[in-house]
C-alpha atoms as a PDB file:
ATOM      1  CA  UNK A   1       0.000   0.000   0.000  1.00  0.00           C
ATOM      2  CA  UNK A   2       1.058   3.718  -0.604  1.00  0.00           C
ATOM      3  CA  UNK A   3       1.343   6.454   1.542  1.00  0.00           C
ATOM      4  CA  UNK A   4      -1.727   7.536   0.623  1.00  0.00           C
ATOM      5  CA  UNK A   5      -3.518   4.300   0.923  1.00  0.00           C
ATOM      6  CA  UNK A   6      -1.987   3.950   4.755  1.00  0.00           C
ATOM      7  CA  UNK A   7      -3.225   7.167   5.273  1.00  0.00           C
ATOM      8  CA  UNK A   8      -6.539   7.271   4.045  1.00  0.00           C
ATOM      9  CA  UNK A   9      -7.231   3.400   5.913  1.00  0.00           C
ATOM     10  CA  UNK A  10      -6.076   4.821   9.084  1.00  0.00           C
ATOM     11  CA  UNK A  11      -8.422   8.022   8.931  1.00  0.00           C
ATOM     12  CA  UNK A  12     -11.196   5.606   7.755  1.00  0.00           C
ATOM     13  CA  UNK A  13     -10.391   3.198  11.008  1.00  0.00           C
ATOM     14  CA  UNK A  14     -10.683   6.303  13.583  1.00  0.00           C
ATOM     15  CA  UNK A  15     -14.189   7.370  12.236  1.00  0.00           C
ATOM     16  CA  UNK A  16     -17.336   5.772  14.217  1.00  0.00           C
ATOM     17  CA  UNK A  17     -19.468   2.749  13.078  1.00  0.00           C
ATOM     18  CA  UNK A  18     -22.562   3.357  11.462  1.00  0.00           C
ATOM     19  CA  UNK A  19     -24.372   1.583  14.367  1.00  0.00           C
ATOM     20  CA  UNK A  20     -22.858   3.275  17.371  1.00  0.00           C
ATOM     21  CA  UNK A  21     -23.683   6.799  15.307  1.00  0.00           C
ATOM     22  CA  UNK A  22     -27.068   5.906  14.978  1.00  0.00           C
ATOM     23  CA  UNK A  23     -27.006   4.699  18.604  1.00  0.00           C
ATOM     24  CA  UNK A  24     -25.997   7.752  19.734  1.00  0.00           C
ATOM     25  CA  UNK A  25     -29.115   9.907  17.306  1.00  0.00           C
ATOM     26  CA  UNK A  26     -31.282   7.751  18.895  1.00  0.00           C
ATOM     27  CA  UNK A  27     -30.384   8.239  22.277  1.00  0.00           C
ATOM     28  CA  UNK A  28     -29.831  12.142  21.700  1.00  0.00           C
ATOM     29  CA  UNK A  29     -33.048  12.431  20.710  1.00  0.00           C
ATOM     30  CA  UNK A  30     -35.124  10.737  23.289  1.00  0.00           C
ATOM     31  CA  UNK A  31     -33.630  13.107  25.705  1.00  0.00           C
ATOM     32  CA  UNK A  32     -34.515  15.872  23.465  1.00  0.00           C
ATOM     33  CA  UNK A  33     -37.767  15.128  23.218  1.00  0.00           C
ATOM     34  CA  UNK A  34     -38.125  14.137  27.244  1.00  0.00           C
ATOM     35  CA  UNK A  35     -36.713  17.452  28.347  1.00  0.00           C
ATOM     36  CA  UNK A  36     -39.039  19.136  25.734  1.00  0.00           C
ATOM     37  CA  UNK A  37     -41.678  17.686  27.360  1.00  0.00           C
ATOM     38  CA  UNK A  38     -40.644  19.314  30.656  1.00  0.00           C
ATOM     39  CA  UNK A  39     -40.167  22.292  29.852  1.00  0.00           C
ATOM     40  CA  UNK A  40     -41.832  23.208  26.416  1.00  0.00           C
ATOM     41  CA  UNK A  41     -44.630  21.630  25.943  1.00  0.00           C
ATOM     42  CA  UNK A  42     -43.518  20.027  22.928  1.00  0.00           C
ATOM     43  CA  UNK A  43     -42.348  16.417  22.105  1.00  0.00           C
ATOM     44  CA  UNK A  44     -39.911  17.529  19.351  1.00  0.00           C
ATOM     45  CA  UNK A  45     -36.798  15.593  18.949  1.00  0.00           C
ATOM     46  CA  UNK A  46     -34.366  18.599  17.723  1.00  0.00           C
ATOM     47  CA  UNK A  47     -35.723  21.432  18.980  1.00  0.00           C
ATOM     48  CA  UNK A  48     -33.882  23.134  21.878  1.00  0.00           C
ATOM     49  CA  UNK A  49     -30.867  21.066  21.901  1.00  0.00           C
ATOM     50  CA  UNK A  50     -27.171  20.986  20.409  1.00  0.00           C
ATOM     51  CA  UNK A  51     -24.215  18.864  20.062  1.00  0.00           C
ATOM     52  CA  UNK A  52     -21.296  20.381  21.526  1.00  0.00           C
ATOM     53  CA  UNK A  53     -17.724  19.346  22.132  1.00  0.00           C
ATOM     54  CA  UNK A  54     -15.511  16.908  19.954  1.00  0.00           C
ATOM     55  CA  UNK A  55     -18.764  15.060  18.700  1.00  0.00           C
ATOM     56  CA  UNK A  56     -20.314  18.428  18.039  1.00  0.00           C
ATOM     57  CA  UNK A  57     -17.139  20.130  16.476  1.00  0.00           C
ATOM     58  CA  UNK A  58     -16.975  16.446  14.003  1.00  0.00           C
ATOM     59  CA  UNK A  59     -13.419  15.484  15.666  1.00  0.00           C
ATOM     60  CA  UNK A  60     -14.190  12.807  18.061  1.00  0.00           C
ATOM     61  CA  UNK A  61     -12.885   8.944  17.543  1.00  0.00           C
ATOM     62  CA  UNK A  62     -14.598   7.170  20.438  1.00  0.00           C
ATOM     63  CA  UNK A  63     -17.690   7.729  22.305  1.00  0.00           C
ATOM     64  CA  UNK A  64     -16.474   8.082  26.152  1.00  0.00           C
ATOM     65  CA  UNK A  65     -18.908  11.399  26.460  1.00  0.00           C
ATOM     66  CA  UNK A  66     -20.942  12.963  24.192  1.00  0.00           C
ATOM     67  CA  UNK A  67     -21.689  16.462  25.468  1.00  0.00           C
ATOM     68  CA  UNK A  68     -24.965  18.232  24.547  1.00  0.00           C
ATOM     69  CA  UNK A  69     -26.779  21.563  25.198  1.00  0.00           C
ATOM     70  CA  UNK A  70     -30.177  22.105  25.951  1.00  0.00           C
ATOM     71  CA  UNK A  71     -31.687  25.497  26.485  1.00  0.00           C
ATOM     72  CA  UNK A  72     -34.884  26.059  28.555  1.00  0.00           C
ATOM     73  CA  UNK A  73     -37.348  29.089  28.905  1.00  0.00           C
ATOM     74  CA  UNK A  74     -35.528  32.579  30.241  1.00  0.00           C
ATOM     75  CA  UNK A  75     -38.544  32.353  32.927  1.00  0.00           C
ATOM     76  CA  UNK A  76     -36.762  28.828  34.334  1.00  0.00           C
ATOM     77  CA  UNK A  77     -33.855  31.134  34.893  1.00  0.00           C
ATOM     78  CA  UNK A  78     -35.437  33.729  36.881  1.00  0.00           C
ATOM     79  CA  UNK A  79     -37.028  30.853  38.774  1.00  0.00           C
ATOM     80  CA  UNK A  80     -33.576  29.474  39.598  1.00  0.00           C
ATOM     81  CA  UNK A  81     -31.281  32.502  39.840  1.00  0.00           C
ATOM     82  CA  UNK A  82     -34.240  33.376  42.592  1.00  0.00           C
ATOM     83  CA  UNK A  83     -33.160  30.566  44.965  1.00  0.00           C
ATOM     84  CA  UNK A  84     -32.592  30.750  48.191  1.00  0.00           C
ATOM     85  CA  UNK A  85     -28.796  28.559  48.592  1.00  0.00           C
ATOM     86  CA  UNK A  86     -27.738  26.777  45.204  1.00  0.00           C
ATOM     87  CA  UNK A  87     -30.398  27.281  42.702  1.00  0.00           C
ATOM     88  CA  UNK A  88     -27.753  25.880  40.189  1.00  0.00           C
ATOM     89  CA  UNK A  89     -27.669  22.195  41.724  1.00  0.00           C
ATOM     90  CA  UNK A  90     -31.854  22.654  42.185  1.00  0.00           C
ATOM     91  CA  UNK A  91     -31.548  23.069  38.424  1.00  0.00           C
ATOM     92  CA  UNK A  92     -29.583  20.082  37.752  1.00  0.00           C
ATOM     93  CA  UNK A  93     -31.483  17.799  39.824  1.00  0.00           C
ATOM     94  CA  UNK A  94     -34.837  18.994  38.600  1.00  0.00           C
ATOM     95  CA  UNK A  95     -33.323  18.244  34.471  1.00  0.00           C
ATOM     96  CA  UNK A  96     -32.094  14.568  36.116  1.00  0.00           C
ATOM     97  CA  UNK A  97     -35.615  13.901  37.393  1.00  0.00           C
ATOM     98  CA  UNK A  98     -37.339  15.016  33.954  1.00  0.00           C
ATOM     99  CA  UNK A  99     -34.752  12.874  31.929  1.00  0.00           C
ATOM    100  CA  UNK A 100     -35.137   9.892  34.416  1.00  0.00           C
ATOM    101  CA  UNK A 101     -39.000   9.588  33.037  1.00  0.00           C
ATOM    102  CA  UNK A 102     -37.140   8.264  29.504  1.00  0.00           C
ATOM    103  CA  UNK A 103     -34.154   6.516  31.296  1.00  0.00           C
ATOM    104  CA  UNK A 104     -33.561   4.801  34.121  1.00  0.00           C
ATOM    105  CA  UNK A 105     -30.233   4.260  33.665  1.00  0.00           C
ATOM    106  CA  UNK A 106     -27.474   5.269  35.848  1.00  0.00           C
ATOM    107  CA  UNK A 107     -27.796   8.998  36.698  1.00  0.00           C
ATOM    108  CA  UNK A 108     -25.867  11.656  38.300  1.00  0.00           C
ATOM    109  CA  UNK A 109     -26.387  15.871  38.357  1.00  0.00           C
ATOM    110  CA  UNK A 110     -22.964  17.483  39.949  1.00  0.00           C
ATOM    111  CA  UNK A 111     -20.482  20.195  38.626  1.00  0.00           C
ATOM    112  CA  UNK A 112     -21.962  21.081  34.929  1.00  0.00           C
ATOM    113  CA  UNK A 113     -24.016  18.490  33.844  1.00  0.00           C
ATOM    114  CA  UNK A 114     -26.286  15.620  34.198  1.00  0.00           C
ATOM    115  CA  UNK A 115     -24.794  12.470  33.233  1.00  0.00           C
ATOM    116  CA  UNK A 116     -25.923   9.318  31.717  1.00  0.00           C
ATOM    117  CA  UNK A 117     -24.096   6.753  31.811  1.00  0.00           C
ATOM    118  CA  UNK A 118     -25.327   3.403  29.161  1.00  0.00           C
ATOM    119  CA  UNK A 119     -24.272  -0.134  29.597  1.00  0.00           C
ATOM    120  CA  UNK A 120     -22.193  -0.148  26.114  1.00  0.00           C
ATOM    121  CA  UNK A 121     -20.081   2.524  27.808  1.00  0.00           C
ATOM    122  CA  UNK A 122     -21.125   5.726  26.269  1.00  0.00           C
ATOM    123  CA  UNK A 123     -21.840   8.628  27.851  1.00  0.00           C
ATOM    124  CA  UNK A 124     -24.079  11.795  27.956  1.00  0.00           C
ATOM    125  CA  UNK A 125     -23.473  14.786  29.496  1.00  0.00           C
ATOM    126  CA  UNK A 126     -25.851  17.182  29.422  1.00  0.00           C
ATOM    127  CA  UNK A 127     -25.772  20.837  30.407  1.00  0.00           C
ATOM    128  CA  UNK A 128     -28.839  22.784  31.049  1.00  0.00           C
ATOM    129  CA  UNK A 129     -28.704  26.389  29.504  1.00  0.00           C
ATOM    130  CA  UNK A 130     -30.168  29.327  28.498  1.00  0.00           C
ATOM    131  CA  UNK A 131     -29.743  31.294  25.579  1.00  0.00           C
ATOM    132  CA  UNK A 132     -28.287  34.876  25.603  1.00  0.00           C
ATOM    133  CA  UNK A 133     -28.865  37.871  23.082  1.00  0.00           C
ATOM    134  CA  UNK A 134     -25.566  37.156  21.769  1.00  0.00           C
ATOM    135  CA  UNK A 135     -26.666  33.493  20.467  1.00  0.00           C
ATOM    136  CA  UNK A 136     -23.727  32.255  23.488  1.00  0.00           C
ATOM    137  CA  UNK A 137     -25.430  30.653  26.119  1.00  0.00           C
ATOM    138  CA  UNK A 138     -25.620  30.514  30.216  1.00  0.00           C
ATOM    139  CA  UNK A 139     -25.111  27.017  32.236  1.00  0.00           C
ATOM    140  CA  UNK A 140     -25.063  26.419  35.893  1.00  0.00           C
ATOM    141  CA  UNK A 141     -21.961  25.911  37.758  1.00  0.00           C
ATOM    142  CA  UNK A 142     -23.159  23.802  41.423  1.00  0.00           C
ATOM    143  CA  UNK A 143     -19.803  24.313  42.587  1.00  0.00           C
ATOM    144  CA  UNK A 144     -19.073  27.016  45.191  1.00  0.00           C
ATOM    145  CA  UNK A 145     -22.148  27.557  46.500  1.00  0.00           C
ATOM    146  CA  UNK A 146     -23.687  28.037  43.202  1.00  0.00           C
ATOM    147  CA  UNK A 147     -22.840  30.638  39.898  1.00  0.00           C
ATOM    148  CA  UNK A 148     -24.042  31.019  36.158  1.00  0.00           C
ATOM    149  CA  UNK A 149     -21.403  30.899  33.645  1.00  0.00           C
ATOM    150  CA  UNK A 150     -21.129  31.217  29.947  1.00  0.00           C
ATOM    151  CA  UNK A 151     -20.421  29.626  27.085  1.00  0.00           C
ATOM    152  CA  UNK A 152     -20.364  30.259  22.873  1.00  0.00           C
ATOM    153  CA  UNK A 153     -20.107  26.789  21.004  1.00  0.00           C
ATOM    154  CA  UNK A 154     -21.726  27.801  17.694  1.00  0.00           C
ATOM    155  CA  UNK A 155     -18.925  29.822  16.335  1.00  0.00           C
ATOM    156  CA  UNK A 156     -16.431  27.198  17.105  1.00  0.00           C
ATOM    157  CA  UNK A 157     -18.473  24.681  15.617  1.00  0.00           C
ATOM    158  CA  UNK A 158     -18.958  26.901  12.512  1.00  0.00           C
ATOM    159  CA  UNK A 159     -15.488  27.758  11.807  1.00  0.00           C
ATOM    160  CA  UNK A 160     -14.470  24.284  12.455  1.00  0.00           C
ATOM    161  CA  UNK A 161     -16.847  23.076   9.802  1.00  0.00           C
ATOM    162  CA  UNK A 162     -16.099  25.975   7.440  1.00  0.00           C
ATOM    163  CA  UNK A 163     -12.498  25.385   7.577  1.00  0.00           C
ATOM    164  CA  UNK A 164     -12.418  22.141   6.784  1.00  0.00           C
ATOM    165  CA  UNK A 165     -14.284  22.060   3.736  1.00  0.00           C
ATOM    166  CA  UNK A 166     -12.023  25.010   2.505  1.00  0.00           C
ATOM    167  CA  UNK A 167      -9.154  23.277   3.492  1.00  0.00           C
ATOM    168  CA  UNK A 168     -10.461  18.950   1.387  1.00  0.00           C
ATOM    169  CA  UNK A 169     -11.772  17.734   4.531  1.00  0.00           C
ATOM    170  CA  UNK A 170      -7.906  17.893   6.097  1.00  0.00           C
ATOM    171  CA  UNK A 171      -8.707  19.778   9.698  1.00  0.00           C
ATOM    172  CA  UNK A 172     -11.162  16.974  11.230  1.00  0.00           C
ATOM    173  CA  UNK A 173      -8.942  14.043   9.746  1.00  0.00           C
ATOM    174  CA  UNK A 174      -5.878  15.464  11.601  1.00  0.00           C
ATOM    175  CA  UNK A 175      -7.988  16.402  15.041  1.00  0.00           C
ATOM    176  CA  UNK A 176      -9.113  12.998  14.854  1.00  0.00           C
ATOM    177  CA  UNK A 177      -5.305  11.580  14.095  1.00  0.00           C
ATOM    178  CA  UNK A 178      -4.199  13.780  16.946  1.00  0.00           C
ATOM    179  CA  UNK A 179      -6.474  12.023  19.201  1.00  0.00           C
ATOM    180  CA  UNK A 180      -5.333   8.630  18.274  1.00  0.00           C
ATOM    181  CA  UNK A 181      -1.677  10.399  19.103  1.00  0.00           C
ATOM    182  CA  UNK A 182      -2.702  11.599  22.312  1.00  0.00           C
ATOM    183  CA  UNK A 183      -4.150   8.015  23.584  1.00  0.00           C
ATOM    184  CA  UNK A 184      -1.430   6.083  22.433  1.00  0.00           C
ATOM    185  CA  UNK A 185       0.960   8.670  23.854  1.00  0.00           C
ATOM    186  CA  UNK A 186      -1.383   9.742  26.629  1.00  0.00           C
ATOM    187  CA  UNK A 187      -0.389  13.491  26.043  1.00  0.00           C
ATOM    188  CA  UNK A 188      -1.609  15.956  28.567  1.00  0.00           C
ATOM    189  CA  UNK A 189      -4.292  17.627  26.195  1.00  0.00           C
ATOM    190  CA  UNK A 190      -7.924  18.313  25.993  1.00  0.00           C
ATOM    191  CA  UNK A 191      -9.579  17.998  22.826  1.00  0.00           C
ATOM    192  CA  UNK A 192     -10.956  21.870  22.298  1.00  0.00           C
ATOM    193  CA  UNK A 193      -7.081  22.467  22.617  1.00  0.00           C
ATOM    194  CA  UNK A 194      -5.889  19.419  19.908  1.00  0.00           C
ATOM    195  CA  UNK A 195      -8.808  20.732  17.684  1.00  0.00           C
ATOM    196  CA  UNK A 196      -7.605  24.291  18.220  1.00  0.00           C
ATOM    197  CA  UNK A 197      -4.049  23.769  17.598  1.00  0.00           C
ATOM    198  CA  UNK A 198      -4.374  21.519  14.636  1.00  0.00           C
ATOM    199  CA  UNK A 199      -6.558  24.489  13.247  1.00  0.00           C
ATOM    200  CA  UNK A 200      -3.944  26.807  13.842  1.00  0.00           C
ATOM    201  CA  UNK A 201      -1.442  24.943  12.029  1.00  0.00           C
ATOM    202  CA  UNK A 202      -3.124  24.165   9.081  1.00  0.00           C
ATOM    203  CA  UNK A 203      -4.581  27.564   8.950  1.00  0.00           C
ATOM    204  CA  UNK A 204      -0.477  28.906   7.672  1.00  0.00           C
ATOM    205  CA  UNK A 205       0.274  24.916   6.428  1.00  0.00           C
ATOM    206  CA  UNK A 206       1.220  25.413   2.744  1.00  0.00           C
ATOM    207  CA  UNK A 207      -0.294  22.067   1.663  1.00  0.00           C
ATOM    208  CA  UNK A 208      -3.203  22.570   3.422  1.00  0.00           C
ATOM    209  CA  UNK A 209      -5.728  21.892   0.638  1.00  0.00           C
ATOM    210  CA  UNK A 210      -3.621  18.683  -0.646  1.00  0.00           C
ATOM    211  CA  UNK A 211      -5.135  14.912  -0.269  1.00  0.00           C
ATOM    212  CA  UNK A 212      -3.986  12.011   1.843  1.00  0.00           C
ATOM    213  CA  UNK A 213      -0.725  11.655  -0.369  1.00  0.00           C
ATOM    214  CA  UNK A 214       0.818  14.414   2.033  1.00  0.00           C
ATOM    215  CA  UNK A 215      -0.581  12.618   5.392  1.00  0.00           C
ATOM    216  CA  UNK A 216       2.821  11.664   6.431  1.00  0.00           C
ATOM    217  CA  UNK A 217       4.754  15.793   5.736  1.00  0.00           C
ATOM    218  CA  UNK A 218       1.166  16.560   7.350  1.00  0.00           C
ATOM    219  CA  UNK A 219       2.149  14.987  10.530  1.00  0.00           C
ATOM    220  CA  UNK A 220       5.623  15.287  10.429  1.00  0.00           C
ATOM    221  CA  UNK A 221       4.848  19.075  10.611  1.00  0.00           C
ATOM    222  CA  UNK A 222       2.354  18.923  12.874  1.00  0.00           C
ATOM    223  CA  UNK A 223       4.501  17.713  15.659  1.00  0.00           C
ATOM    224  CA  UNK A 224       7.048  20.231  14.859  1.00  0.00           C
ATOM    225  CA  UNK A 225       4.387  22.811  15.247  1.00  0.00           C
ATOM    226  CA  UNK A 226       3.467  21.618  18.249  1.00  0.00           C
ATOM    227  CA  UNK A 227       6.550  20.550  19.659  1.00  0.00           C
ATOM    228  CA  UNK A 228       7.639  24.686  19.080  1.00  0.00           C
ATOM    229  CA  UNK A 229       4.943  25.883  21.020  1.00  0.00           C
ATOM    230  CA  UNK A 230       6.036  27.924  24.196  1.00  0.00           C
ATOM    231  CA  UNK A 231       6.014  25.686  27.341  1.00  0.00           C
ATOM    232  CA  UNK A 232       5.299  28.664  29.172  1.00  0.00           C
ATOM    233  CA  UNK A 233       2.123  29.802  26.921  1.00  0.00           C
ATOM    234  CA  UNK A 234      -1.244  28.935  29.496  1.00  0.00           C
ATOM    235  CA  UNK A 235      -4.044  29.389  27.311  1.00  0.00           C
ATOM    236  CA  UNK A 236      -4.670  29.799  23.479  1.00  0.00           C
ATOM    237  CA  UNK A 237      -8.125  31.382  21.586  1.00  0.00           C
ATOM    238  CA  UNK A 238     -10.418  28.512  19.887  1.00  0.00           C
ATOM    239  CA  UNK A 239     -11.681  29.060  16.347  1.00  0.00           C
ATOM    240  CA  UNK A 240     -14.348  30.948  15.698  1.00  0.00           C
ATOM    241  CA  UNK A 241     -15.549  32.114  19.451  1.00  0.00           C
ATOM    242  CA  UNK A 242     -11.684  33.070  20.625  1.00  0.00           C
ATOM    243  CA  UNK A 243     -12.609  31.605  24.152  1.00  0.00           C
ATOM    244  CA  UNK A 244      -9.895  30.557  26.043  1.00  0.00           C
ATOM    245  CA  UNK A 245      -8.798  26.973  25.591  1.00  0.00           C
ATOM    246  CA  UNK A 246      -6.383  26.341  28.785  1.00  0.00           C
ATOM    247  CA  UNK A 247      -3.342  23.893  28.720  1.00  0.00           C
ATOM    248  CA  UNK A 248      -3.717  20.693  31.060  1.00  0.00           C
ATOM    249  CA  UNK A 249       0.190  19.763  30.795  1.00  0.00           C
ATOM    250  CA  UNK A 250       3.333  19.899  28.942  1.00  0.00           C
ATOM    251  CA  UNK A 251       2.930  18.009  25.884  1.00  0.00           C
ATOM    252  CA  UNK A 252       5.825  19.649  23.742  1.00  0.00           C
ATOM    253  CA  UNK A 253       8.391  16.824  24.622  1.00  0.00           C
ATOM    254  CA  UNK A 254       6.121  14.478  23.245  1.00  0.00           C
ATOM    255  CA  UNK A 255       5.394  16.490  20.689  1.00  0.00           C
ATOM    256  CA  UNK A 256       9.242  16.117  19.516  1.00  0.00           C
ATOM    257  CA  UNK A 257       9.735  12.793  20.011  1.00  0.00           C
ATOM    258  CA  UNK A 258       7.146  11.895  17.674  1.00  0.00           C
ATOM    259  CA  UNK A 259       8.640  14.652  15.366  1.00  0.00           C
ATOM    260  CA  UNK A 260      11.727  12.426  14.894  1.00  0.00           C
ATOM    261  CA  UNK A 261       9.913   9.322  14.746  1.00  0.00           C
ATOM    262  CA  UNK A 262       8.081  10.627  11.549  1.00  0.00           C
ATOM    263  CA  UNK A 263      11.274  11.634  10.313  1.00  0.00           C
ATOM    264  CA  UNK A 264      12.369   8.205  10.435  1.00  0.00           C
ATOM    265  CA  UNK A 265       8.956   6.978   8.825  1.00  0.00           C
ATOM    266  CA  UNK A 266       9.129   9.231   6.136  1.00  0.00           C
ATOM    267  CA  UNK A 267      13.346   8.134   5.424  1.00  0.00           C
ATOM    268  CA  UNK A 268      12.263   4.494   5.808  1.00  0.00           C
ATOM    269  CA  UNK A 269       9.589   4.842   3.261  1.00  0.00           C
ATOM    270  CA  UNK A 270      11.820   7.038   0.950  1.00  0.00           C
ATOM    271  CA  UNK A 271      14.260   3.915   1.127  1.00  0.00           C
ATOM    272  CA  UNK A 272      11.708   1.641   0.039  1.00  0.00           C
ATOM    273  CA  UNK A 273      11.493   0.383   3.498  1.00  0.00           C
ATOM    274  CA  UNK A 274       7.872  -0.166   3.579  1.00  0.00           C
ATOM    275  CA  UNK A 275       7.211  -2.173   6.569  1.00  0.00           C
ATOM    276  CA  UNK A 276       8.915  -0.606   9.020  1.00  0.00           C
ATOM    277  CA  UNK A 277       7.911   3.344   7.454  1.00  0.00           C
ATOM    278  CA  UNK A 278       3.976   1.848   8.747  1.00  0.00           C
ATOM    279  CA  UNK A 279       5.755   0.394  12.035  1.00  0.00           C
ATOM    280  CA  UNK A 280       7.499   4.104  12.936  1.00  0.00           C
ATOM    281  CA  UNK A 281       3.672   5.120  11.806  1.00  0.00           C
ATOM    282  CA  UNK A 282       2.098   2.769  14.124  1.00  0.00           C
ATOM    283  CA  UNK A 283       4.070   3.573  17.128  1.00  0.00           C
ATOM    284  CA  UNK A 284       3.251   7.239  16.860  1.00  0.00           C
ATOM    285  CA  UNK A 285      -0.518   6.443  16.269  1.00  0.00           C
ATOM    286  CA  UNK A 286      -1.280   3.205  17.078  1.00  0.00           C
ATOM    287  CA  UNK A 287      -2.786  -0.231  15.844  1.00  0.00           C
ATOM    288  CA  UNK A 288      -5.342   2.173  14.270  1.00  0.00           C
ATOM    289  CA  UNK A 289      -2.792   2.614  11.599  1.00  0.00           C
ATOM    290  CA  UNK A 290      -2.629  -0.380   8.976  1.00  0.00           C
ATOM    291  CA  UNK A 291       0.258  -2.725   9.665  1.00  0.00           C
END
């Protein structure tokens, strides 16, 4: 197989089975429609909700969590921000107890969110919120005695999907190969910041718009991007919204050492070394990657 045949395999081996998508559509929508019932009088399956996150942003490759929105009526908010003591972790538990009327699965309102957890080991978490005037959107916080906070998905999301149509599909495959790097490697990042810097670099990446036949100078460069970045640098600005996307660890070192290893990939395939090109390949990203 060529380059571009590993390449294009090992983006088509990260992406989600037809079966655990539709699992999760189902799923996302029988919440919808539960919490519509709660609190709009409505039993649409859509309306009011949102995927957010790396399954909303496209750039997820397994289903741990799958983090959703939904926003309820600006008079729920005056009710709540009206408590007496933590009208945040009221709200929660009131959203668990409407859900629980669809599921009866394991259940559990703290922090954010509302989690439900399934047997087949996925995930939701779901944040009640309300929308502002800017389209951004306010979600409890239970912690501390109780505060509202904000958040603005949509642009992300947006630019994100934007982006990687302008740029043949390239910016979700490499968030996605990133994440394969980052569980192999277990590197100290979040995925708003993986999806963030791999936008970033292919935003000035001169072959940016090229197919899976430059996969391998795509990664190679990639590390070295990310390898460069400043160890003391806290925080970077996500696409679209610019909201602050903080670092979790040091992940440059890393970051290098799979630098050289793609250098060595990329000489061993230049040498007609095949094999062991795809084993350098599968050591940075894993058994993912076609042996």
């Amino acid at each position: 197989m060529s380059v571009s045949d590993n390449f294009k395999t090992f983006c088509n081996n990260l992406r989600m089975s037809d079966d655990t998508v539709d699992s999760i559509a189902y799923r996302y929508k029988r919440i919808t429609k539960q919490l519509n019932k709660c609190y709009w009088n409505s039993e649409s399956e859509t309306s009011h909700s949102l995927y957010v996150g790396s399954y909303g942003r496209g750039t997820e490759i397994h289903t741990s969590d799958i983090d959703m929105l939904f926003w309820l009526p600006y008079e729920d908010y005056m009710r709540f921000d009206n408590y007496i003591g933590n009208g945040q972790s009221a709200l929660l538990q009131e959203v668990k107890n409407c859900i629980q009327n669809t599921y009866k699965t394991y259940m559990r309102a703290d922090g954010q969110v509302v989690k439900v957890d399934f047997t087949d080991k996925i995930s939701f978490e779901i944040v009640p919120c309300f929308v502002n005037t800017d389209d951004s959107f306010t979600y409890p916080d239970t912690n501390s005695g109780g505060s509202w906070r904000t958040t603005n998905p949509k642009p992300e999301i947006a630019e994100m999907i934007s982006a990687n149509n302008l740029w043949n599909k390239n910016l979700k495959r490499l968030c996605r190969m990133a994440r394969a790097w980052k569980q192999v490697w277990d590197v100290p990042m979040g995925g708003l910041l993986i999806d963030t810097l791999a936008y970033k670099f292919l935003k000035a990446w001169a072959n940016k718009d090229k197919s899976f036949i430059y996969y391998d100078w795509m990664s190679r460069d990639f590390f070295k991007f990310l390898c460069e970045q400043s160890e003391s640098q806290s925080y970077w600005l996500s696409p679209g919204a610019n909201q602050f996307v903080w670092r979790k660890g040091k992940f440059e070192y890393k970051a290098k050492r799979c630098y050289n290893i793609s250098l060595e990939a990329i000489q061993n395939e230049s040498d007609g070394y095949h094999y062991t090109s795809k084993t350098k390949w599968r050591e940075i990203y894993g058994t993912k990657f076609p042996s």
